[in-house]
N, C-alpha and C. Protein backbone atom coordinates (compact mmCIF):
# COMPACT_ATOMS: atom_id res chain seq x y z
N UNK A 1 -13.32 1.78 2.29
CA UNK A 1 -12.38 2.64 2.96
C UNK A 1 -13.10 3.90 3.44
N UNK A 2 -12.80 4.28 4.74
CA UNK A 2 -13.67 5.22 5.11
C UNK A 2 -12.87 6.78 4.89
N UNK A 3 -11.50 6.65 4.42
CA UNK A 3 -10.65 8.04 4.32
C UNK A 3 -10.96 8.67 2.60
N UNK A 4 -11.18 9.34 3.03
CA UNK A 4 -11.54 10.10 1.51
C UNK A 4 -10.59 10.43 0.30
N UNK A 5 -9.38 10.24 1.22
CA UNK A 5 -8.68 10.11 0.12
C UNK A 5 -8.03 8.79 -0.10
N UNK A 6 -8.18 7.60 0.90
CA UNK A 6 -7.80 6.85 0.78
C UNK A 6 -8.76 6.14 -0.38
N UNK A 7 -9.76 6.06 -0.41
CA UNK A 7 -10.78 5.97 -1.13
C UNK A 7 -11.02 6.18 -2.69
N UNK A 8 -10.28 7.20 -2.86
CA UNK A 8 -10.15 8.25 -4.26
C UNK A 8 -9.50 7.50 -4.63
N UNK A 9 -8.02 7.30 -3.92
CA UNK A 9 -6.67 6.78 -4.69
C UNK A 9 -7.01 5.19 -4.33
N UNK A 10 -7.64 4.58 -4.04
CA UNK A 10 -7.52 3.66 -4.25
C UNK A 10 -8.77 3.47 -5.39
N UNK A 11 -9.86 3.82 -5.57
CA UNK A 11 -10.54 3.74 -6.88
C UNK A 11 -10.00 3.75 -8.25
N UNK A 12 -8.94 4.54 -8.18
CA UNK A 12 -8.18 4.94 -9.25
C UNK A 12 -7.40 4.32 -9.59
N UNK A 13 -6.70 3.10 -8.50
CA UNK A 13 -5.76 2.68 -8.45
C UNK A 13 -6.54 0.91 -9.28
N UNK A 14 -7.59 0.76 -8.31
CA UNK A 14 -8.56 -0.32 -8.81
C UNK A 14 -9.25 0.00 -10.61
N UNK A 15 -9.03 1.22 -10.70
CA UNK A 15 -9.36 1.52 -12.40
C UNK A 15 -7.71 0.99 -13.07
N UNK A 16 -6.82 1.21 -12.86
CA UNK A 16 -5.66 1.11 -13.51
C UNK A 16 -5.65 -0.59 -13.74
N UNK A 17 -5.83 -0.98 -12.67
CA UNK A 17 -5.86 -2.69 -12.60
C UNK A 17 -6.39 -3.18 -13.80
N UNK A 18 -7.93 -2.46 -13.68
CA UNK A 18 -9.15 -2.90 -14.34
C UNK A 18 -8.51 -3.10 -15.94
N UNK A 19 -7.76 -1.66 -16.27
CA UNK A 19 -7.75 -1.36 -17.54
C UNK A 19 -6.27 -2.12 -18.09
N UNK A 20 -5.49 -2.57 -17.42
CA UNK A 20 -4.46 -3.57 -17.78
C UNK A 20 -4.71 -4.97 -17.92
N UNK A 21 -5.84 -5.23 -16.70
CA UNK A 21 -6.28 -6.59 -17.37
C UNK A 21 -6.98 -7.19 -18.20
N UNK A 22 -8.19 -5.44 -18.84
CA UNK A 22 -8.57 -5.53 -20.09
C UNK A 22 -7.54 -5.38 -21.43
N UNK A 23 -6.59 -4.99 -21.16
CA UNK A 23 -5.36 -5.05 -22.19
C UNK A 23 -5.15 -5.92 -22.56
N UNK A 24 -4.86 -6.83 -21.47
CA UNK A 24 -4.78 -8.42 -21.53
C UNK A 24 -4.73 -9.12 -22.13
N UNK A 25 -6.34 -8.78 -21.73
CA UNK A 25 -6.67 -10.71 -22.40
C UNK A 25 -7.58 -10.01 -23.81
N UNK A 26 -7.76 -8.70 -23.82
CA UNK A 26 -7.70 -8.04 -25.19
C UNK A 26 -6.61 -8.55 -26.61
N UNK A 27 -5.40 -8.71 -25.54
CA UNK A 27 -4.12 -8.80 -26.57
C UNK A 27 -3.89 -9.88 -26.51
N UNK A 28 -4.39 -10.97 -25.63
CA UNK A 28 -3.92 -12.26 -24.77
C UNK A 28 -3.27 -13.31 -26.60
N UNK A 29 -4.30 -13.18 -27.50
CA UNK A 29 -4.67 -13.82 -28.74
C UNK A 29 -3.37 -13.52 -29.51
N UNK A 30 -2.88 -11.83 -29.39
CA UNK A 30 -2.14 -11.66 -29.79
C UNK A 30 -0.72 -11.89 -29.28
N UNK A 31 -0.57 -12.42 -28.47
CA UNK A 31 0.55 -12.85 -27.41
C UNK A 31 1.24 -11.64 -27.27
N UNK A 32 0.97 -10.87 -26.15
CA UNK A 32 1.80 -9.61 -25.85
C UNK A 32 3.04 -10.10 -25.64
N UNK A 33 3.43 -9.13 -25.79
CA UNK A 33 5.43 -9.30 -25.09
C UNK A 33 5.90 -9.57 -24.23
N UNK A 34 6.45 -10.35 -23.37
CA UNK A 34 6.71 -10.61 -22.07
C UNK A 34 7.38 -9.33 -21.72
N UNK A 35 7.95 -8.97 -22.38
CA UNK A 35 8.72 -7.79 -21.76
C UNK A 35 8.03 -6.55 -21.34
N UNK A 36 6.98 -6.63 -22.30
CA UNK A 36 5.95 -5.12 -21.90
C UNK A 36 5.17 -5.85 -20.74
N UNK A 37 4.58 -6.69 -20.46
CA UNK A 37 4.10 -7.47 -19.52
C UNK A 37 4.71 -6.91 -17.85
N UNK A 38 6.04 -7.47 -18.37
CA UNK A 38 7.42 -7.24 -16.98
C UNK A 38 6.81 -5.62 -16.98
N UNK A 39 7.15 -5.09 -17.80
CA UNK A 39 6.96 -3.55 -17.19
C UNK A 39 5.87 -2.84 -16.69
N UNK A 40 4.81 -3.56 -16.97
CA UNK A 40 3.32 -3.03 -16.33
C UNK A 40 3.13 -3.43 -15.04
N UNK A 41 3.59 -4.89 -14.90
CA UNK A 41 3.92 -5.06 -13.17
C UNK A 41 4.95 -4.65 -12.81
N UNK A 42 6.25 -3.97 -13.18
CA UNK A 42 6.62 -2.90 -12.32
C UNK A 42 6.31 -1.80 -11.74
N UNK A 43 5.49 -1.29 -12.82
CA UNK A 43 4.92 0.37 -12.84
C UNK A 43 4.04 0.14 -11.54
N UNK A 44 3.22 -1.19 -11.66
CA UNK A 44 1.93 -1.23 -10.90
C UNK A 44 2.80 -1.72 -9.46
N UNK A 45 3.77 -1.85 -9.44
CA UNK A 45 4.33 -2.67 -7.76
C UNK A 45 4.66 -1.20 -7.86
N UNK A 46 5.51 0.37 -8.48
CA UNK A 46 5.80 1.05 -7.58
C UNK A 46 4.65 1.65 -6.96
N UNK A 47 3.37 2.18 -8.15
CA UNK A 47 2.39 2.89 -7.62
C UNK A 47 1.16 2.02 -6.51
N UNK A 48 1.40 0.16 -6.10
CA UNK A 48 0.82 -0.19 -4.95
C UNK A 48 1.56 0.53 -4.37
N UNK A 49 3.04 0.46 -4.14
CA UNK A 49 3.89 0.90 -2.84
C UNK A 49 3.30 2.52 -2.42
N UNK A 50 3.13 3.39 -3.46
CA UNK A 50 3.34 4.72 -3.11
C UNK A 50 2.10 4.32 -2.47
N UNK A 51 0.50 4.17 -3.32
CA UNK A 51 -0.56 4.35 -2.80
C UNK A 51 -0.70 3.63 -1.11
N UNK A 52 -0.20 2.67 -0.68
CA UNK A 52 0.06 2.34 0.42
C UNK A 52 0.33 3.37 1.71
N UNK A 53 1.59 3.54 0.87
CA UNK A 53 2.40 4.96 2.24
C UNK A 53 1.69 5.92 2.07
N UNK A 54 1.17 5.95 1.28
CA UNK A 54 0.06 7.77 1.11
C UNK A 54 -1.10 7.40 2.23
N UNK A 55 -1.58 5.93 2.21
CA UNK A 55 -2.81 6.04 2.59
C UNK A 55 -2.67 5.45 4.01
N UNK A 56 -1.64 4.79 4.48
CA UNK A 56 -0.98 5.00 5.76
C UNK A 56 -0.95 6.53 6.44
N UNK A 57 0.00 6.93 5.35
CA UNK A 57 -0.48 8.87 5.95
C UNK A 57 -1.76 9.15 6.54
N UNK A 58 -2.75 9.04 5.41
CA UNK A 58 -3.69 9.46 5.57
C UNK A 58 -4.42 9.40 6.53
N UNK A 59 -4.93 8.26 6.80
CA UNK A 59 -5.27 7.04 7.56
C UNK A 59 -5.01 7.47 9.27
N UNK A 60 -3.49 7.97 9.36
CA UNK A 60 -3.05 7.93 10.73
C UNK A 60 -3.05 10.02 11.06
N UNK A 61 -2.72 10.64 9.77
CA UNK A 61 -2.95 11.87 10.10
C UNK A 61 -4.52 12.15 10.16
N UNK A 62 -5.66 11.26 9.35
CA UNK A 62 -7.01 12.07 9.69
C UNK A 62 -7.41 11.40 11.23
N UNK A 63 -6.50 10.50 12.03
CA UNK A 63 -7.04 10.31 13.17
C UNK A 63 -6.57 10.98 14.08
N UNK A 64 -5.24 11.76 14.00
CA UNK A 64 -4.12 13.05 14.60
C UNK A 64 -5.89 14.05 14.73
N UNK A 65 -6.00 14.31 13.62
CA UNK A 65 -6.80 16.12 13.52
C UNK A 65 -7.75 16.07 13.62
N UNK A 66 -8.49 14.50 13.95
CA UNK A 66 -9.94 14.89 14.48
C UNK A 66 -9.79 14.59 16.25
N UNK A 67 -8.58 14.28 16.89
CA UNK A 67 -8.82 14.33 18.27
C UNK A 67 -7.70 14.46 19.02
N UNK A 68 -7.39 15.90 18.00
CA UNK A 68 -6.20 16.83 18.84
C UNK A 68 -6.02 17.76 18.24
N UNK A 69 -5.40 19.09 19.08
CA UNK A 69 -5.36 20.09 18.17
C UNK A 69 -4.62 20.56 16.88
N UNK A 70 -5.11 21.77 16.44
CA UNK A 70 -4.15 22.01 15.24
C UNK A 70 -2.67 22.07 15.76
N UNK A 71 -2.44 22.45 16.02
CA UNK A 71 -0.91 22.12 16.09
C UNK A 71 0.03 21.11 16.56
N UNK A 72 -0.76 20.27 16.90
CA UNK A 72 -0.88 18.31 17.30
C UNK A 72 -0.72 17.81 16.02
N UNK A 73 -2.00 17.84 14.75
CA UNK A 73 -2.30 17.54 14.16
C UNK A 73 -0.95 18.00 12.87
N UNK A 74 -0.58 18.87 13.19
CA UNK A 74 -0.07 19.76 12.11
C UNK A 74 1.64 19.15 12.61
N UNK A 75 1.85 19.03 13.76
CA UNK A 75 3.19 17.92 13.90
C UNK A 75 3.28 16.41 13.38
N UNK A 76 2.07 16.11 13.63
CA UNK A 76 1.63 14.59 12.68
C UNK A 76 2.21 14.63 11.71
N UNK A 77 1.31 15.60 10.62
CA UNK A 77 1.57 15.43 9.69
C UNK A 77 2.67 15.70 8.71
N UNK A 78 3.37 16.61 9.62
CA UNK A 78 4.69 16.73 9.32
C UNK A 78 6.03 15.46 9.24
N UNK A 79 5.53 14.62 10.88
CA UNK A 79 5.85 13.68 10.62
C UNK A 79 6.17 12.34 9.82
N UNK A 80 4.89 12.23 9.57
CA UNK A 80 4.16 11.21 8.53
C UNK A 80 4.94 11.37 7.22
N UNK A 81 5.62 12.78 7.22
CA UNK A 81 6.20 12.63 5.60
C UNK A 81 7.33 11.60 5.50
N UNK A 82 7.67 11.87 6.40
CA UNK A 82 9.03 10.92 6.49
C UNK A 82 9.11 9.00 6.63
N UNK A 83 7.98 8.98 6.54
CA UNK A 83 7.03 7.47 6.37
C UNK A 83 7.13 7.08 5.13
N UNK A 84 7.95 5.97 4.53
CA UNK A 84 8.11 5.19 3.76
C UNK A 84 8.61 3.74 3.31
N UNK A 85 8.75 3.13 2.75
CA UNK A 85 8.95 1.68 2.29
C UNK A 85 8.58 1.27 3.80
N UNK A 86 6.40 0.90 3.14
CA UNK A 86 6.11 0.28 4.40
C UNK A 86 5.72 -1.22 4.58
N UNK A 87 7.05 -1.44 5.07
CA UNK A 87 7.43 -3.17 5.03
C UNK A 87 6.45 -3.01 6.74
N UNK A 88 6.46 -4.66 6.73
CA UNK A 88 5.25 -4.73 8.09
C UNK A 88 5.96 -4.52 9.07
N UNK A 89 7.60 -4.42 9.53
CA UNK A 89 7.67 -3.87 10.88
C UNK A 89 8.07 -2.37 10.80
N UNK A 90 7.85 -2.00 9.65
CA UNK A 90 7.93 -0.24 9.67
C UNK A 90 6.24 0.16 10.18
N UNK A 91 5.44 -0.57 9.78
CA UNK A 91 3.96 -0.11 10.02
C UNK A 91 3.68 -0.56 11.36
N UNK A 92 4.25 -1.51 12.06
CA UNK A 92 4.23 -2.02 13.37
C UNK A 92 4.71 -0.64 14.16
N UNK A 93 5.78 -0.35 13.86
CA UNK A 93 6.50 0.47 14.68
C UNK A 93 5.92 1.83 14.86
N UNK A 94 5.32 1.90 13.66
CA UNK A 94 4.60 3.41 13.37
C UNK A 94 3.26 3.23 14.19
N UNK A 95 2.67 2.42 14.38
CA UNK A 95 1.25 2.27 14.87
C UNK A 95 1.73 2.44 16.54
N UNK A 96 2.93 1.97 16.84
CA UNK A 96 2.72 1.72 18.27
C UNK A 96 3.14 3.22 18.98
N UNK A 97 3.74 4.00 17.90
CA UNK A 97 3.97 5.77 18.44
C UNK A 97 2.68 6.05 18.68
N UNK A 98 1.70 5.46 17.83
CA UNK A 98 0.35 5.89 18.16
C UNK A 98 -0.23 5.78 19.36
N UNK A 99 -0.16 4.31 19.74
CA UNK A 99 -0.56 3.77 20.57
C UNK A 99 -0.09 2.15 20.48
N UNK A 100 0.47 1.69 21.49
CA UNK A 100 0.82 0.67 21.97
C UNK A 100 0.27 -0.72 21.56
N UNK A 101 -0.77 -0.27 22.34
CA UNK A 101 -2.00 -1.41 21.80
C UNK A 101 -2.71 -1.60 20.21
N UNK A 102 -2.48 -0.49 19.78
CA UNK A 102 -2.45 -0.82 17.88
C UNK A 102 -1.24 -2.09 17.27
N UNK A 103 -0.18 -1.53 18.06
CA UNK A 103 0.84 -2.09 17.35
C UNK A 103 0.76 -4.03 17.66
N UNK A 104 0.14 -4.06 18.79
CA UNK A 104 -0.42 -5.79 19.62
C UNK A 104 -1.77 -6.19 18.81
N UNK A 105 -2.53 -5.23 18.80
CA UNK A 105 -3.57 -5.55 17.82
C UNK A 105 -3.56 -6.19 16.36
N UNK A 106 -2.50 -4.58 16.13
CA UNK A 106 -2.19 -5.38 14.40
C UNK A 106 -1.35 -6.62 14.15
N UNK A 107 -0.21 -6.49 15.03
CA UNK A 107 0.69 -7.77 15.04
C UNK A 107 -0.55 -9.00 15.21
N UNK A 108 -1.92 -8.95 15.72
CA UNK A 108 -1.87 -10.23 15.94
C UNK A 108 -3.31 -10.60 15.06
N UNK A 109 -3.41 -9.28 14.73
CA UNK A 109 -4.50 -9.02 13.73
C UNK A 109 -4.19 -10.00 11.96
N UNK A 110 -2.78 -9.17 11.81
CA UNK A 110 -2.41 -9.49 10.26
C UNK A 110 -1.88 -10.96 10.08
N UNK A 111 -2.40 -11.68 9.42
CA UNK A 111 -1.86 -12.89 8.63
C UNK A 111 -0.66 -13.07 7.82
N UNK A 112 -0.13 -14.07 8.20
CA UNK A 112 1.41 -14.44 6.98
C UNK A 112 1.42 -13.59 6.03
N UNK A 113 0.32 -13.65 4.80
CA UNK A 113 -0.29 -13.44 3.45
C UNK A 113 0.08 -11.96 3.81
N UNK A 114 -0.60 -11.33 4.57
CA UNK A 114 -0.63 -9.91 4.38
C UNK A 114 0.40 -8.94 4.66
N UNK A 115 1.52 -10.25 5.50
CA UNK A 115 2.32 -9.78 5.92
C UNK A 115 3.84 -10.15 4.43
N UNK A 116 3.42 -10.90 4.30
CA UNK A 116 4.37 -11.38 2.84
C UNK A 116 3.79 -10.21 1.88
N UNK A 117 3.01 -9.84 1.63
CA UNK A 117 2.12 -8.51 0.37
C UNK A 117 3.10 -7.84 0.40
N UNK A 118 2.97 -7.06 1.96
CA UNK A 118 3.05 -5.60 1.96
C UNK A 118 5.07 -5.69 1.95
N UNK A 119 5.75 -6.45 2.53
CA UNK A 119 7.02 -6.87 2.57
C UNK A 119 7.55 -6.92 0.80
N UNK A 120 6.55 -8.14 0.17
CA UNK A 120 7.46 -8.44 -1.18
C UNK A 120 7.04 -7.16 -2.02
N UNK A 121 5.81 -6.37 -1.73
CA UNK A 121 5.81 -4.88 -2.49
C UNK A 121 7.10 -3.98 -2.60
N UNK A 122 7.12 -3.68 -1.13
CA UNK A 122 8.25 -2.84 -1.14
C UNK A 122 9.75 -3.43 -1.69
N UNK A 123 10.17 -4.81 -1.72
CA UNK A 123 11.10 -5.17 -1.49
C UNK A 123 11.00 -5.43 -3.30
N UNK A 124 10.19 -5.42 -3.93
CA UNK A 124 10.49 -5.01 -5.50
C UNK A 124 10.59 -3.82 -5.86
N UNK A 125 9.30 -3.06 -4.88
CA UNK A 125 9.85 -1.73 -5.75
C UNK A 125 11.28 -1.03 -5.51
N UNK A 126 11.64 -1.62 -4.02
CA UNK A 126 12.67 -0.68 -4.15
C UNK A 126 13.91 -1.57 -4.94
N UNK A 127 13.71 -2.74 -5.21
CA UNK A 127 14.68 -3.43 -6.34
C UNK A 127 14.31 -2.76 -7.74
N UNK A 128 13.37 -2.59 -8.15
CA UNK A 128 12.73 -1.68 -9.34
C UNK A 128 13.40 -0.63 -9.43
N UNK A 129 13.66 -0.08 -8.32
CA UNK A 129 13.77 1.83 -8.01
C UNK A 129 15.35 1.56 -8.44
N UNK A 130 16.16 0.97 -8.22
CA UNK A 130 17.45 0.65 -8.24
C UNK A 130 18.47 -0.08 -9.33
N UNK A 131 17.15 -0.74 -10.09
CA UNK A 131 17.96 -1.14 -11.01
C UNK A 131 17.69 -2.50 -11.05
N UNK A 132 17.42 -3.07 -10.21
CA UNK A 132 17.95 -4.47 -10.12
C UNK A 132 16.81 -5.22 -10.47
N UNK A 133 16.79 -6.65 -10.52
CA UNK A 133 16.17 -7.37 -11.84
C UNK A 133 15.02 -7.59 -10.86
N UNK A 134 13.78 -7.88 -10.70
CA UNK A 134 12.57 -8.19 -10.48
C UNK A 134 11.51 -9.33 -10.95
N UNK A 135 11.15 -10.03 -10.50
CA UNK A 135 10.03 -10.87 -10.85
C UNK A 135 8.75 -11.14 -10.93
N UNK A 136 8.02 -9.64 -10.12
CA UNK A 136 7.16 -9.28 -10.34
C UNK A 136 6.22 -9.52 -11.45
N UNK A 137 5.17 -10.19 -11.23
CA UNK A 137 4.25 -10.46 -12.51
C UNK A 137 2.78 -9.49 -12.35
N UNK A 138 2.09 -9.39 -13.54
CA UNK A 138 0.64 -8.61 -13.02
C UNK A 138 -0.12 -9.39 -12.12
N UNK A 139 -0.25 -10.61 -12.05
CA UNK A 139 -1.05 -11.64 -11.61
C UNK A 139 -0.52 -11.32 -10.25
N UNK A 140 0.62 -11.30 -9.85
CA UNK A 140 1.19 -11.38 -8.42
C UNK A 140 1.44 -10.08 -7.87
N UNK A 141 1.43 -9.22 -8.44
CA UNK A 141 1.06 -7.54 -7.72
C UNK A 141 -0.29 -7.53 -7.75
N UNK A 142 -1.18 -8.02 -8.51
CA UNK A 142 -3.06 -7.64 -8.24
C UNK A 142 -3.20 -8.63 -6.89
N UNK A 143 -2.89 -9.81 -6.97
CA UNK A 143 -2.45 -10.60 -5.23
C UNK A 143 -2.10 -9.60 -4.55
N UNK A 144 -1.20 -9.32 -4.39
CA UNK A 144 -0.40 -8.74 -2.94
C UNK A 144 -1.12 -7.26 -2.87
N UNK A 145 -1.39 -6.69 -3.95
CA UNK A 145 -2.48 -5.45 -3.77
C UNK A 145 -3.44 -5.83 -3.01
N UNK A 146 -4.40 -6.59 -3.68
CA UNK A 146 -5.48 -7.13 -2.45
C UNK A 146 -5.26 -7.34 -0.99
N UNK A 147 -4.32 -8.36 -0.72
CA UNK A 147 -3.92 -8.62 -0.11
C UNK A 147 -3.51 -7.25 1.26
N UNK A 148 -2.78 -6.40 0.87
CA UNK A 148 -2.27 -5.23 1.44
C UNK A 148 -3.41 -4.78 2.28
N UNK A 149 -4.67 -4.93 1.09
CA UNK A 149 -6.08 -3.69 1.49
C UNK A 149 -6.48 -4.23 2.58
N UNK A 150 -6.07 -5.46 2.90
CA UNK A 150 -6.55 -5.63 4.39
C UNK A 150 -5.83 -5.05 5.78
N UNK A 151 -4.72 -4.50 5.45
CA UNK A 151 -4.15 -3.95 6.57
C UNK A 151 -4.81 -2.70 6.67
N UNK A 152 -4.87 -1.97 5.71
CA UNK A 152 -5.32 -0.75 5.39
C UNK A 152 -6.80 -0.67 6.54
N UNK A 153 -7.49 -1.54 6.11
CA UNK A 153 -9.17 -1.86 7.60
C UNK A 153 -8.73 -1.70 8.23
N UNK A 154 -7.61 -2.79 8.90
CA UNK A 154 -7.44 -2.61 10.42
C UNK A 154 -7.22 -1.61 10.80
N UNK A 155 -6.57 -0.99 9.71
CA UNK A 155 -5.90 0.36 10.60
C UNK A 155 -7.01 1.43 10.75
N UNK A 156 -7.73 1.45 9.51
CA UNK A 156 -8.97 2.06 9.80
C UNK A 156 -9.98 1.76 11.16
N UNK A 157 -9.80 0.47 11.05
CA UNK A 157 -10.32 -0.01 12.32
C UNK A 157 -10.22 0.19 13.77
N UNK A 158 -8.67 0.65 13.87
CA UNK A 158 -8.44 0.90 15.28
C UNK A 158 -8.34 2.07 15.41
N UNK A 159 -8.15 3.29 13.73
CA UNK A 159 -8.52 4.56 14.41
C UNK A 159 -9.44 5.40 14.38
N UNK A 160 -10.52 4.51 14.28
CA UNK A 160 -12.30 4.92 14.72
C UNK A 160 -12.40 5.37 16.00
């Protein structure tokens, strides 16, 4: 990742992984609880979701302020707050305010897979956020995490 903070938070985010799946199979012998199980892939589907929209921010405001002015840059990012649950035609839509041709790029850029990630993320957490029952497993949020980080390039990609 070339955003510096995208970078940070996602290191951090790849440490959290690390240290739940050493929990694991640490405890694996001891047969953890399904129930504490359920709740570590919740925690971890809301904080993919947040780290996502943060690094969407990021991502699209450090390409605002390196090739326009401060007060260009400083409407961006004002904008950008209001950027959330980013299902793939919220990130479609957002890329093409950018530019047009991002939004044709990525549409034809992203795969089923990546497009199912970033969709069934949000669409637990915000079932998570609400109450409602979830199926989320660790095995299948460390999938769709991966999975996600490839949109994250492209986008890096097109705003080089």
């Amino acid at each position: 990742m070339n955003s510096r903070i995208v970078s940070q938070e996602k290191n951090r985010l790849d440490e959290v992984f690390k240290s739940v799946s050493e929990l694991l199979r640490e405890i694996d012998n001891q047969s953890i609880d399904l129930q504490m199980q359920s709740h570590l892939a919740k925690y971890l589907c809301i904080v993919v979701s947040a780290f996502l929209e943060k690094s969407i921010r990021a991502i699209l405001y450090d390409f605002a302020k390196s090739r326009s002015a401060p007060s260009v840059s400083s409407y961006v990012e004002d904008q950008l707050r209001f950027f959330y649950n980013a299902k793939t035609n919220k990130i479609l839509e957002l890329a093409g305010t950018f530019d047009p041709k991002w939004r044709s790029a990525l549409e034809h850029a992203l795969q089923d897979e990546v497009r199912d990630a970033l969709d069934t993320i949000v669409d637990n957490k915000n079932k998570i956020a609400h109450g409602q029952d979830s199926q989320i497993t660790f095995v299948g949020i460390r999938i769709y995490y991966e999975r996600a980080l490839k949109l994250l390039e492209l986008l890096e990609h097109h705003c080089a």
